[in-house]
PDB file of N, CA and C in Angstrom:
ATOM      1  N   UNK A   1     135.770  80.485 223.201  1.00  0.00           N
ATOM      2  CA  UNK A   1     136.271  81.807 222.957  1.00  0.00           C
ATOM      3  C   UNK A   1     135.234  82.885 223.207  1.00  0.00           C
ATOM      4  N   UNK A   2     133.970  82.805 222.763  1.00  0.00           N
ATOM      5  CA  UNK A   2     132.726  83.717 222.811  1.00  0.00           C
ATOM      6  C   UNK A   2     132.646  83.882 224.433  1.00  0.00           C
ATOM      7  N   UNK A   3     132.399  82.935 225.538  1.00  0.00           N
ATOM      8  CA  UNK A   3     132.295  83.311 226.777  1.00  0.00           C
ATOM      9  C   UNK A   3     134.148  84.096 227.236  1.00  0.00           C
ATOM     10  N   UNK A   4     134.764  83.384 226.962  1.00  0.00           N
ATOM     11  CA  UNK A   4     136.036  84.131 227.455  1.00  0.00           C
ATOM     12  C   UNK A   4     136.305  85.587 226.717  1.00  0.00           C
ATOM     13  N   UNK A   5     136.232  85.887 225.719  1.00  0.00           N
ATOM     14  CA  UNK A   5     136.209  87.182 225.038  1.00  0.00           C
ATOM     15  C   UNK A   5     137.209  87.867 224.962  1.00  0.00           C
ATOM     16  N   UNK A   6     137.819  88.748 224.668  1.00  0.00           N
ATOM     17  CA  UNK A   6     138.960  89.604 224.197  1.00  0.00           C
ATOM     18  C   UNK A   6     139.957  89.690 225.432  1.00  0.00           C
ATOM     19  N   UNK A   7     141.059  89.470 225.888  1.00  0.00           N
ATOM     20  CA  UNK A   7     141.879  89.106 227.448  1.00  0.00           C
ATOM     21  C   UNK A   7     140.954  88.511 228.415  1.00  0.00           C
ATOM     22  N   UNK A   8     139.903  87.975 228.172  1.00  0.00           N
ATOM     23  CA  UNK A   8     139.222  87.279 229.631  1.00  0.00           C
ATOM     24  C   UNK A   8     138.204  88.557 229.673  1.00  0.00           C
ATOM     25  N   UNK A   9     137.899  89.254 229.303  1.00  0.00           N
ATOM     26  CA  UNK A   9     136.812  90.547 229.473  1.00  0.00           C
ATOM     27  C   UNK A   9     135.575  89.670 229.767  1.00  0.00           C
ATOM     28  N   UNK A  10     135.124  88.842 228.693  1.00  0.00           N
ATOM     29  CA  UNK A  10     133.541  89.033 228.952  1.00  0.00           C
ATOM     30  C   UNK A  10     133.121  87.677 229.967  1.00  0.00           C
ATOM     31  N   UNK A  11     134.584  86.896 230.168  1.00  0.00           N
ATOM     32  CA  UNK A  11     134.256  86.086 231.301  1.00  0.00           C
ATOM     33  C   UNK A  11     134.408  86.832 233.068  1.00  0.00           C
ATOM     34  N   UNK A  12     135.288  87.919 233.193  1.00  0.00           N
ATOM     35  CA  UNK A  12     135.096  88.561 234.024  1.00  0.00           C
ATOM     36  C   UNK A  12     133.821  89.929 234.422  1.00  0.00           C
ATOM     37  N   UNK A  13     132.978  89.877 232.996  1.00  0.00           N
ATOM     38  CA  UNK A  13     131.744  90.504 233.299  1.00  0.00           C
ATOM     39  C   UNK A  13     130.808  90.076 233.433  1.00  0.00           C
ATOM     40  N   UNK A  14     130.892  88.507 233.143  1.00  0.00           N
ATOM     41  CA  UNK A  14     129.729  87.443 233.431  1.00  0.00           C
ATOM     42  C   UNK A  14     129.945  86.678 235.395  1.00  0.00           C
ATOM     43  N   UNK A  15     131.579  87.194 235.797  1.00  0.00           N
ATOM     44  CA  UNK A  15     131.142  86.498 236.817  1.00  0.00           C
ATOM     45  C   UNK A  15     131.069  88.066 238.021  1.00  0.00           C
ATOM     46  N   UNK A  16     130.878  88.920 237.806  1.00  0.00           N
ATOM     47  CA  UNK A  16     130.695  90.296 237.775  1.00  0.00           C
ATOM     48  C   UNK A  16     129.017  89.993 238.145  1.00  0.00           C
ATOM     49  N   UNK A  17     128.417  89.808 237.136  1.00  0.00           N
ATOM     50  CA  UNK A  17     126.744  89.838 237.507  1.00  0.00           C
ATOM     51  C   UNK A  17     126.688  88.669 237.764  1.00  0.00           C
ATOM     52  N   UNK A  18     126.810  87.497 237.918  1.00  0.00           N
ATOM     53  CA  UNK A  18     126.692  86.584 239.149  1.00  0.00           C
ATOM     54  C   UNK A  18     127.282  86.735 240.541  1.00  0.00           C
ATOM     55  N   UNK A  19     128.282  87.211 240.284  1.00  0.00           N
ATOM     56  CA  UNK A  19     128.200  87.992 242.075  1.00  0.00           C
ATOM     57  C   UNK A  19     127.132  88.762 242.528  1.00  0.00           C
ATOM     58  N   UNK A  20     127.054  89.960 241.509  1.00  0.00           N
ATOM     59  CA  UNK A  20     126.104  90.892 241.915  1.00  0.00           C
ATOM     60  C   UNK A  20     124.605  89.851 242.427  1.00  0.00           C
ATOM     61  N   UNK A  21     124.463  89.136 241.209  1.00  0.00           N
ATOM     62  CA  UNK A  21     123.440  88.588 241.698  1.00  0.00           C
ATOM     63  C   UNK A  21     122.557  87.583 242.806  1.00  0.00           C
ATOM     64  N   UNK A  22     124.281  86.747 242.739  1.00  0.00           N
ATOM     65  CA  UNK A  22     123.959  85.842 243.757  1.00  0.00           C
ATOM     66  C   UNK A  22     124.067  86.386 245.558  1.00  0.00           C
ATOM     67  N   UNK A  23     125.194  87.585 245.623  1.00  0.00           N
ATOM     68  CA  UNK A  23     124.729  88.565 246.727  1.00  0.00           C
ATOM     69  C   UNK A  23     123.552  88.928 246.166  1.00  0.00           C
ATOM     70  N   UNK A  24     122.715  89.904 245.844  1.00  0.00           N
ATOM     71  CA  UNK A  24     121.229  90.161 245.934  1.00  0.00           C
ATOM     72  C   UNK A  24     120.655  89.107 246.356  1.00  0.00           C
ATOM     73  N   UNK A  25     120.626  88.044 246.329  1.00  0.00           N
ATOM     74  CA  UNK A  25     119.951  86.674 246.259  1.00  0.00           C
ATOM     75  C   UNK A  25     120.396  86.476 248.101  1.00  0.00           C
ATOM     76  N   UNK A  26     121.402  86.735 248.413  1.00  0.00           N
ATOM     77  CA  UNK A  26     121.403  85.932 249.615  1.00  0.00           C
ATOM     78  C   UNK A  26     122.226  87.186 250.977  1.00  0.00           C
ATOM     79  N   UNK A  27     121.792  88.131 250.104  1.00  0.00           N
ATOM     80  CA  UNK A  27     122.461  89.590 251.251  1.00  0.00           C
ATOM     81  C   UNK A  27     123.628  89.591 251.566  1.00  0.00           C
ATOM     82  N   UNK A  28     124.559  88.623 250.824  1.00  0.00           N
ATOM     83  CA  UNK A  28     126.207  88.554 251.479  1.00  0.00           C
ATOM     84  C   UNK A  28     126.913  88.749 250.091  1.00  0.00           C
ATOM     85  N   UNK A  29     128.056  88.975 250.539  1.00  0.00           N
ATOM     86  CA  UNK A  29     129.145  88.826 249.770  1.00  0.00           C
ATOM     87  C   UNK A  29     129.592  87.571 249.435  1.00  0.00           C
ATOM     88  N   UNK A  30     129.098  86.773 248.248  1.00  0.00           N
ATOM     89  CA  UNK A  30     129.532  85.447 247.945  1.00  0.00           C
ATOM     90  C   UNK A  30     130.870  85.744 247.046  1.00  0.00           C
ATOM     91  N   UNK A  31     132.039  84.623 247.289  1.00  0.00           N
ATOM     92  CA  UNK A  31     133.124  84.651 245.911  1.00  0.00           C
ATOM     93  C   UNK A  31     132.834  84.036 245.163  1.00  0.00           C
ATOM     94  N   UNK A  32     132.560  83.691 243.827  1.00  0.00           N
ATOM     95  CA  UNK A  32     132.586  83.095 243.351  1.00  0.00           C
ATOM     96  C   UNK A  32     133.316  83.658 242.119  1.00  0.00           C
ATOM     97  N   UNK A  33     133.945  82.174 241.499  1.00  0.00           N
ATOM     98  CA  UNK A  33     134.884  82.388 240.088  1.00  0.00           C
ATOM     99  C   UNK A  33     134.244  81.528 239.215  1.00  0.00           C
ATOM    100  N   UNK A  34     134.565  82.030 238.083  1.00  0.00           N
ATOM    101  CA  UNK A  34     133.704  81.789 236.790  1.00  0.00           C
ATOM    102  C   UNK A  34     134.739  81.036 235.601  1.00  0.00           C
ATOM    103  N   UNK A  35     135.436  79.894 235.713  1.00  0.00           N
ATOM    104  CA  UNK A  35     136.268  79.436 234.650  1.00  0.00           C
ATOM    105  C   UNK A  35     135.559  78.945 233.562  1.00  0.00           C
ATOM    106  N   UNK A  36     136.437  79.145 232.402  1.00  0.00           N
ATOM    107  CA  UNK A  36     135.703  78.107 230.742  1.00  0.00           C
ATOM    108  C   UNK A  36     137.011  77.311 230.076  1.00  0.00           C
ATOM    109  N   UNK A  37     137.033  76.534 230.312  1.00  0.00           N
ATOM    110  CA  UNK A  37     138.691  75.751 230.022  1.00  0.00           C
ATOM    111  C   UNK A  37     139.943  76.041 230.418  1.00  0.00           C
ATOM    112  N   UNK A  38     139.994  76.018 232.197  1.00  0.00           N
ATOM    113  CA  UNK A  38     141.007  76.675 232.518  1.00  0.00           C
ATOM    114  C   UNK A  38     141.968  77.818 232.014  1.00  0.00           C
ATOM    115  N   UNK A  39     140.866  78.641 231.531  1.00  0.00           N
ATOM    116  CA  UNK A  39     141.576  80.035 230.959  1.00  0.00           C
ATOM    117  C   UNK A  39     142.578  80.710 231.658  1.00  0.00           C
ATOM    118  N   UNK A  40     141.356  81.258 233.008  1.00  0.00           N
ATOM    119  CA  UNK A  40     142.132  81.605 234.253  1.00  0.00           C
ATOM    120  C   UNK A  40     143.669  81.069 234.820  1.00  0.00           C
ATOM    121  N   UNK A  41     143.389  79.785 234.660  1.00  0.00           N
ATOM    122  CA  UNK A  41     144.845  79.404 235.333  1.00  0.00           C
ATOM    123  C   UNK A  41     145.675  79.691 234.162  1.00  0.00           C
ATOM    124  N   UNK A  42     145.324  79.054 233.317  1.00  0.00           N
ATOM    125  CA  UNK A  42     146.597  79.313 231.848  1.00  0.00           C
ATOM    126  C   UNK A  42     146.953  81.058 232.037  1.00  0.00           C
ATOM    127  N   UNK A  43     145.976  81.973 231.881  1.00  0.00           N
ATOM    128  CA  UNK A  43     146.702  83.371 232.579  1.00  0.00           C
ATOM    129  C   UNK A  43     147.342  83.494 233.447  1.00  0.00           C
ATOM    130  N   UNK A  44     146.989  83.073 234.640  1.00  0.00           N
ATOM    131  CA  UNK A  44     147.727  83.198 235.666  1.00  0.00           C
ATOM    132  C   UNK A  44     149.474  82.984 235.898  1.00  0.00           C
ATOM    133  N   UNK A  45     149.340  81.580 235.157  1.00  0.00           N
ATOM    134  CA  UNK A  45     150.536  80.805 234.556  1.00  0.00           C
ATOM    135  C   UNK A  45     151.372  81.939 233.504  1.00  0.00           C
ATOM    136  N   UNK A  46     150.724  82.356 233.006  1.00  0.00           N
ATOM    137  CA  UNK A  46     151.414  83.262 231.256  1.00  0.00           C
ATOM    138  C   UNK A  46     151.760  84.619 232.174  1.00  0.00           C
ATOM    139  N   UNK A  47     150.680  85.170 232.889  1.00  0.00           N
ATOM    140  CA  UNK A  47     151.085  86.501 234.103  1.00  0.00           C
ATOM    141  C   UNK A  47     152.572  86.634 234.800  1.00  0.00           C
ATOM    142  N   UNK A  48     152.618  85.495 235.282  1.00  0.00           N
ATOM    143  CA  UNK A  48     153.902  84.582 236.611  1.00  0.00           C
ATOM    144  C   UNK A  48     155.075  84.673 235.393  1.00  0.00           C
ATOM    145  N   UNK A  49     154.739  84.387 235.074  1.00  0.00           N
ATOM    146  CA  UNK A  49     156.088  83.937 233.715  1.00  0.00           C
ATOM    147  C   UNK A  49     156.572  85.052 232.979  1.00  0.00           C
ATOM    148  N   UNK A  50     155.306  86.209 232.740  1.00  0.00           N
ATOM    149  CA  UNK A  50     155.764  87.429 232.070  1.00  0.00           C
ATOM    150  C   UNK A  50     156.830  88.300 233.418  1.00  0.00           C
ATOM    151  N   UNK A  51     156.119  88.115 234.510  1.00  0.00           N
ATOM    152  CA  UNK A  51     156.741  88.962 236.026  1.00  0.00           C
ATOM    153  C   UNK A  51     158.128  88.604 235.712  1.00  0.00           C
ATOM    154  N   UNK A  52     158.299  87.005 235.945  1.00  0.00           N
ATOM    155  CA  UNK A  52     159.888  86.865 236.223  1.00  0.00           C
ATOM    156  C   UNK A  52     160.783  86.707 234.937  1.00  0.00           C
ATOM    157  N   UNK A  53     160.155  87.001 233.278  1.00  0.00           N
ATOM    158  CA  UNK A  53     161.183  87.669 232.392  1.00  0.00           C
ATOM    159  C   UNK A  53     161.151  88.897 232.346  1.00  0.00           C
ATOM    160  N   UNK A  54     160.290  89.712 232.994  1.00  0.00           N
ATOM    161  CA  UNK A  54     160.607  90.878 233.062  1.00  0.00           C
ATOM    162  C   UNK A  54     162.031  91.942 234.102  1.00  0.00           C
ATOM    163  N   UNK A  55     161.296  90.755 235.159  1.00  0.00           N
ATOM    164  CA  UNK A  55     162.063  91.011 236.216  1.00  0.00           C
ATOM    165  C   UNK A  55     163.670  90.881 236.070  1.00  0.00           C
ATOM    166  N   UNK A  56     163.828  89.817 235.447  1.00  0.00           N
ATOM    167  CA  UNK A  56     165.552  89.700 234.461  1.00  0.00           C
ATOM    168  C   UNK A  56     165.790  90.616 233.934  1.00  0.00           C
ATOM    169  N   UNK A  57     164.794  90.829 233.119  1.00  0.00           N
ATOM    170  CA  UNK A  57     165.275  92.252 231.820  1.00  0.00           C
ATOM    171  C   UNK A  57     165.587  93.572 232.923  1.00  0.00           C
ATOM    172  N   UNK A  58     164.679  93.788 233.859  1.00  0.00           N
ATOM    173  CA  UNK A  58     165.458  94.865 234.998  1.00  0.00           C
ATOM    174  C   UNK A  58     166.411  94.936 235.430  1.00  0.00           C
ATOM    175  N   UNK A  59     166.756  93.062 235.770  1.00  0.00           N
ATOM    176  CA  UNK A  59     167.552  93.297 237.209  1.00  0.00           C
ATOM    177  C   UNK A  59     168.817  93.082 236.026  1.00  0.00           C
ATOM    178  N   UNK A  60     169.422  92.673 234.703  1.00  0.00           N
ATOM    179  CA  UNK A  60     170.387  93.099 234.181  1.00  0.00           C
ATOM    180  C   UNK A  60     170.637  94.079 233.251  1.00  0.00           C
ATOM    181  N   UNK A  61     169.234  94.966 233.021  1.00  0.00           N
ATOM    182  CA  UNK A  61     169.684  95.953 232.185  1.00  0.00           C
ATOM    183  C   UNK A  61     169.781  97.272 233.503  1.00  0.00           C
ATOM    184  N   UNK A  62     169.047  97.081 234.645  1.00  0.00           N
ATOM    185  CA  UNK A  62     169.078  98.210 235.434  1.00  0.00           C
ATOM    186  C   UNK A  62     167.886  99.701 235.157  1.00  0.00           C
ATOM    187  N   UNK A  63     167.369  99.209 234.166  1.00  0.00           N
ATOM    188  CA  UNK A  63     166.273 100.350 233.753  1.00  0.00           C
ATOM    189  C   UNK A  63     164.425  99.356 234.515  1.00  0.00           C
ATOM    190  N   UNK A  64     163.768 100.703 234.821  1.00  0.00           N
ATOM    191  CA  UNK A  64     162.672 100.073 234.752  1.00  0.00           C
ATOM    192  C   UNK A  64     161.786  99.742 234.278  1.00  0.00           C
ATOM    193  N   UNK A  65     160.906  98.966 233.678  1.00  0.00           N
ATOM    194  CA  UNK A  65     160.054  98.394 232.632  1.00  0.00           C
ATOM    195  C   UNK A  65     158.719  99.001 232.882  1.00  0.00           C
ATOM    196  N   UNK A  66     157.854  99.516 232.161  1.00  0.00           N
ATOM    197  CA  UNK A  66     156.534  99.738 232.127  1.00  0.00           C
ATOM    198  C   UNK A  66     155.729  98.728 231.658  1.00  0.00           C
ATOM    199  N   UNK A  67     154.734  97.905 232.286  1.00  0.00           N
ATOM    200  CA  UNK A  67     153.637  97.290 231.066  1.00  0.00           C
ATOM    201  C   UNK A  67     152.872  97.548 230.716  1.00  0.00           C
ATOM    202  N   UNK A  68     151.888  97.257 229.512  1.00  0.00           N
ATOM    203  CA  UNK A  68     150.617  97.707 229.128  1.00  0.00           C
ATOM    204  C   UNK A  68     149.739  97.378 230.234  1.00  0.00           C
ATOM    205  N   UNK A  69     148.588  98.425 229.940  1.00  0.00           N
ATOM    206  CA  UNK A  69     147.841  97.884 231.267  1.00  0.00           C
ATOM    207  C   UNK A  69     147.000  96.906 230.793  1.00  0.00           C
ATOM    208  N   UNK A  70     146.678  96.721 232.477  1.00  0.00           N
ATOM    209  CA  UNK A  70     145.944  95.257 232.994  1.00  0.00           C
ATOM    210  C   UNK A  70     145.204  95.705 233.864  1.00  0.00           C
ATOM    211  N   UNK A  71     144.125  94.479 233.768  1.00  0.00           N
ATOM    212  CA  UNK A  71     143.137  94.635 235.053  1.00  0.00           C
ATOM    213  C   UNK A  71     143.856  94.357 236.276  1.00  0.00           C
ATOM    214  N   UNK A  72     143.222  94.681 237.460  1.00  0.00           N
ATOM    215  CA  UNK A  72     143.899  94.413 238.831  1.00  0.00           C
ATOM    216  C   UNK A  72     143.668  93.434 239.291  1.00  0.00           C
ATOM    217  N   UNK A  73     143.139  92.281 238.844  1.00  0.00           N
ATOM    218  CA  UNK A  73     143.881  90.437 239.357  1.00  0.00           C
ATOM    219  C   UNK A  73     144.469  90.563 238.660  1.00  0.00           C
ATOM    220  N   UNK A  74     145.395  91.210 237.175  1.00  0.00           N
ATOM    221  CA  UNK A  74     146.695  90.747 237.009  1.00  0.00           C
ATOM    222  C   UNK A  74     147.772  91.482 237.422  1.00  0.00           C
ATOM    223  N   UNK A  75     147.637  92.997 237.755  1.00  0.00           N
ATOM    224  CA  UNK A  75     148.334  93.699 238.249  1.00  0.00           C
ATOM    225  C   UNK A  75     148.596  93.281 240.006  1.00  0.00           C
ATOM    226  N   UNK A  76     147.455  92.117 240.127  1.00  0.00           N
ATOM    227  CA  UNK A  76     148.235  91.746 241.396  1.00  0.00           C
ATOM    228  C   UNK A  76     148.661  90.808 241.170  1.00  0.00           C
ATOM    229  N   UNK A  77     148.296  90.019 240.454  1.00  0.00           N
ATOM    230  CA  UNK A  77     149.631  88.874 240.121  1.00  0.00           C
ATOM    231  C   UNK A  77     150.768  89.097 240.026  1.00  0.00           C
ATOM    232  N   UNK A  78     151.203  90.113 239.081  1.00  0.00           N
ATOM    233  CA  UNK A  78     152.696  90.624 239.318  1.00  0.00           C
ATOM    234  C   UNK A  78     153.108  91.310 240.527  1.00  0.00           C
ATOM    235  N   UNK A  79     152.412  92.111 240.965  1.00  0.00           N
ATOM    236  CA  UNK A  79     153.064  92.080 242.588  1.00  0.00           C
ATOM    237  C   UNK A  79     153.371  91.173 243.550  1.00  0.00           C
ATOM    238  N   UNK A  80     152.278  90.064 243.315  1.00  0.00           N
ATOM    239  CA  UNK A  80     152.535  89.093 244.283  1.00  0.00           C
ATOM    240  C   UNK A  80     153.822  87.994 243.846  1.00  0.00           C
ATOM    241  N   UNK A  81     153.647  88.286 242.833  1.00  0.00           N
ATOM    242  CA  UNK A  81     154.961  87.342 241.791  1.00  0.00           C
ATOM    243  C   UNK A  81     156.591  87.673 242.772  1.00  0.00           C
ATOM    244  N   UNK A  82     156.266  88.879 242.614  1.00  0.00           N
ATOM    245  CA  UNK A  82     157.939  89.784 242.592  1.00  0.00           C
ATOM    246  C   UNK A  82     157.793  90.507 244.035  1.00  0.00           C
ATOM    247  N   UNK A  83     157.164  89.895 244.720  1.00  0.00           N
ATOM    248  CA  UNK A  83     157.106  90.621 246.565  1.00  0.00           C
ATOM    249  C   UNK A  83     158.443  89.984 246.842  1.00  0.00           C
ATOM    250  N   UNK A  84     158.536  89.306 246.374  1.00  0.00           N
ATOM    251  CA  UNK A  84     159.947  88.639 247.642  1.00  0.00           C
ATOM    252  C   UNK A  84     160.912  88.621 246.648  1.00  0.00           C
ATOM    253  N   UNK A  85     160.966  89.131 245.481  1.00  0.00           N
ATOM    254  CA  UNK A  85     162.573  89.432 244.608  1.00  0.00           C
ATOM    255  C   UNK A  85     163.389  90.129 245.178  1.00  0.00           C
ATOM    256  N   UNK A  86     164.989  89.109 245.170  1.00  0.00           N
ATOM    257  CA  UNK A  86     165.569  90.264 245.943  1.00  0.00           C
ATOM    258  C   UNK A  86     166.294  91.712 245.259  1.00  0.00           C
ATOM    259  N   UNK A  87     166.132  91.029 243.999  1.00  0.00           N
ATOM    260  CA  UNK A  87     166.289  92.750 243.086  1.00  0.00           C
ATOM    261  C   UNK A  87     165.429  93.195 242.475  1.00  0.00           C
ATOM    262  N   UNK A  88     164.382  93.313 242.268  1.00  0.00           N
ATOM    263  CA  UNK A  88     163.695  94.090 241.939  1.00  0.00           C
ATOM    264  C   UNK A  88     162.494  94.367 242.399  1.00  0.00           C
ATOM    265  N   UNK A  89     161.815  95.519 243.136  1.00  0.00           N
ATOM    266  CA  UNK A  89     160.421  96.235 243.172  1.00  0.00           C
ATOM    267  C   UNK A  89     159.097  96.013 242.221  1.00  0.00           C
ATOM    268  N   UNK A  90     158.156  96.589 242.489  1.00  0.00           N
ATOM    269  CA  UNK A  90     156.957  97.061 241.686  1.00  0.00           C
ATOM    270  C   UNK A  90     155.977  97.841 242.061  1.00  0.00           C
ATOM    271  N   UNK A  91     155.378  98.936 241.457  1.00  0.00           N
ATOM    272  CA  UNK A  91     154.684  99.633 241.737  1.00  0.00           C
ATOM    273  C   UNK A  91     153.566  99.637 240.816  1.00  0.00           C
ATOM    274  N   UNK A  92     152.443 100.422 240.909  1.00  0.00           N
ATOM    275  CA  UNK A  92     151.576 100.917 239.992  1.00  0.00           C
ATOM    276  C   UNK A  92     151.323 101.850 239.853  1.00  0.00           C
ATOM    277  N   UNK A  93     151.585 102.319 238.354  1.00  0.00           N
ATOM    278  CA  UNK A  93     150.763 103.715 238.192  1.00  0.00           C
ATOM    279  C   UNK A  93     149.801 104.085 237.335  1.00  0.00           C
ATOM    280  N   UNK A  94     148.922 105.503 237.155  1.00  0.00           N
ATOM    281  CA  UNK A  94     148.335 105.726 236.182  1.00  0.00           C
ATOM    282  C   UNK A  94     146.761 105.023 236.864  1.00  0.00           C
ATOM    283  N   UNK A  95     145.654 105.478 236.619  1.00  0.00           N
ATOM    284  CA  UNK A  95     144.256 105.396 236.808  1.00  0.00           C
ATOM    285  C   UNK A  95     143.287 105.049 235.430  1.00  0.00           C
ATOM    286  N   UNK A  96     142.494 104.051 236.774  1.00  0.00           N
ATOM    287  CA  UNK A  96     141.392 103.558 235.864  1.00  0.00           C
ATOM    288  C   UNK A  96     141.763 101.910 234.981  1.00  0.00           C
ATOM    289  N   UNK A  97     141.075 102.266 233.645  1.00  0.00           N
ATOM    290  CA  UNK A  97     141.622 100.984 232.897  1.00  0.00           C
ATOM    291  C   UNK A  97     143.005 101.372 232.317  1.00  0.00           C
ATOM    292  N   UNK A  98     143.549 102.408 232.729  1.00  0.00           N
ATOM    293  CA  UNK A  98     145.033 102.795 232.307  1.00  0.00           C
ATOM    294  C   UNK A  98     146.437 102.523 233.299  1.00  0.00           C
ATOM    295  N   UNK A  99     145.566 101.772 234.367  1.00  0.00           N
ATOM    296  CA  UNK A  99     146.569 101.594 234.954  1.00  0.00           C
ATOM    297  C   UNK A  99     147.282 100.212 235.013  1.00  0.00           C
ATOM    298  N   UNK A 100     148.680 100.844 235.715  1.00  0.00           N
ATOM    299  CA  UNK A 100     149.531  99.730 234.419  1.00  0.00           C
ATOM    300  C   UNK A 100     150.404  99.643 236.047  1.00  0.00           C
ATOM    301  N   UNK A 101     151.423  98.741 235.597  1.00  0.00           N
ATOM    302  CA  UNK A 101     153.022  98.223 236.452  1.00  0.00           C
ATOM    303  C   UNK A 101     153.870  98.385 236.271  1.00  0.00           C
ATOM    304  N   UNK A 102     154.661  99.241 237.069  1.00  0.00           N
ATOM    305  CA  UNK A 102     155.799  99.384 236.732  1.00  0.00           C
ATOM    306  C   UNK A 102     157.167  98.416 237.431  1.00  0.00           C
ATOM    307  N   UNK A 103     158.056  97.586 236.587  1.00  0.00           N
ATOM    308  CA  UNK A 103     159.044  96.890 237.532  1.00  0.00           C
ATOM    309  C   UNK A 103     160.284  98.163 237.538  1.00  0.00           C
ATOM    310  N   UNK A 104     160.810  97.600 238.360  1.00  0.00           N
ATOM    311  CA  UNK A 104     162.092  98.699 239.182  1.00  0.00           C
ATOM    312  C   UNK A 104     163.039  97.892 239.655  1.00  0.00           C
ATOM    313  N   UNK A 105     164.064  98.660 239.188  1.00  0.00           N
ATOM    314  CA  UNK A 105     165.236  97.782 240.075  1.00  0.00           C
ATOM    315  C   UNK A 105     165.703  98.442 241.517  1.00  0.00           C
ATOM    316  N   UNK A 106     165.639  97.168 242.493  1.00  0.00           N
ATOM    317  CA  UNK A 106     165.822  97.846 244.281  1.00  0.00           C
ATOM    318  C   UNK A 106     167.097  98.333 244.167  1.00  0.00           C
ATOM    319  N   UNK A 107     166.908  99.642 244.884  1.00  0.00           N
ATOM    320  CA  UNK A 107     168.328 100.084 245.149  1.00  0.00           C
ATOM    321  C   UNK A 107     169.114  99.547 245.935  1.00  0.00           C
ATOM    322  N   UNK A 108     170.431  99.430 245.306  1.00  0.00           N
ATOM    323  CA  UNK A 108     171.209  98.572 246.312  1.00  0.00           C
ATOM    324  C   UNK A 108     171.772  99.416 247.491  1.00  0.00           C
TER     325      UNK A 108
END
């Protein structure tokens, strides 16, 4: 819990300065990801799953949903979730750590 920290925060600021660092170290842009008991995927998994009950709650109530915000690997998770829904959209709005997702229902 101590390395993963409050939503994944302090495991995404630990692999934050190992990027930084390991580019300094070798002049490139290295990827690297930083897991501690498949946290990551279990989000990823809980992300996917929030997209497509949300995406229900749109596509039969017809209103669009706002979520709290998220960082942007999860705000792209839900886009990438719901790219190919055939009823419902997504956008983002709002700046910074305030920015959030909005689902939409496609106009027919």
């Amino acid at each position: 819990g101590i390395l993963i920290g409050r939503r994944g925060q302090t495991l995404s600021c630990l692999q934050y300065i190992v990027r930084l660092i390991v580019g300094h170290q070798t002049e490139a842009w290295v990827p690297i990801i930083i897991d501690v008991e498949g946290y990551k995927q279990r989000r990823y998994e809980a992300v996917q799953a929030l997209a497509w009950r949300i995406a229900e709650q749109v596509k039969t109530g017809g209103e669009p949903f706002t979520l709290e915000p998220m960082p942007a690997y999860e705000r792209r998770i839900i886009h990438l979730t719901l790219a190919e829904h055939p009823d419902v959209t997504t956008q983002s709005i709002g700046e910074g750590e305030a920015r959030q997702v909005v689902i939409l229902p496609k106009e027919q």
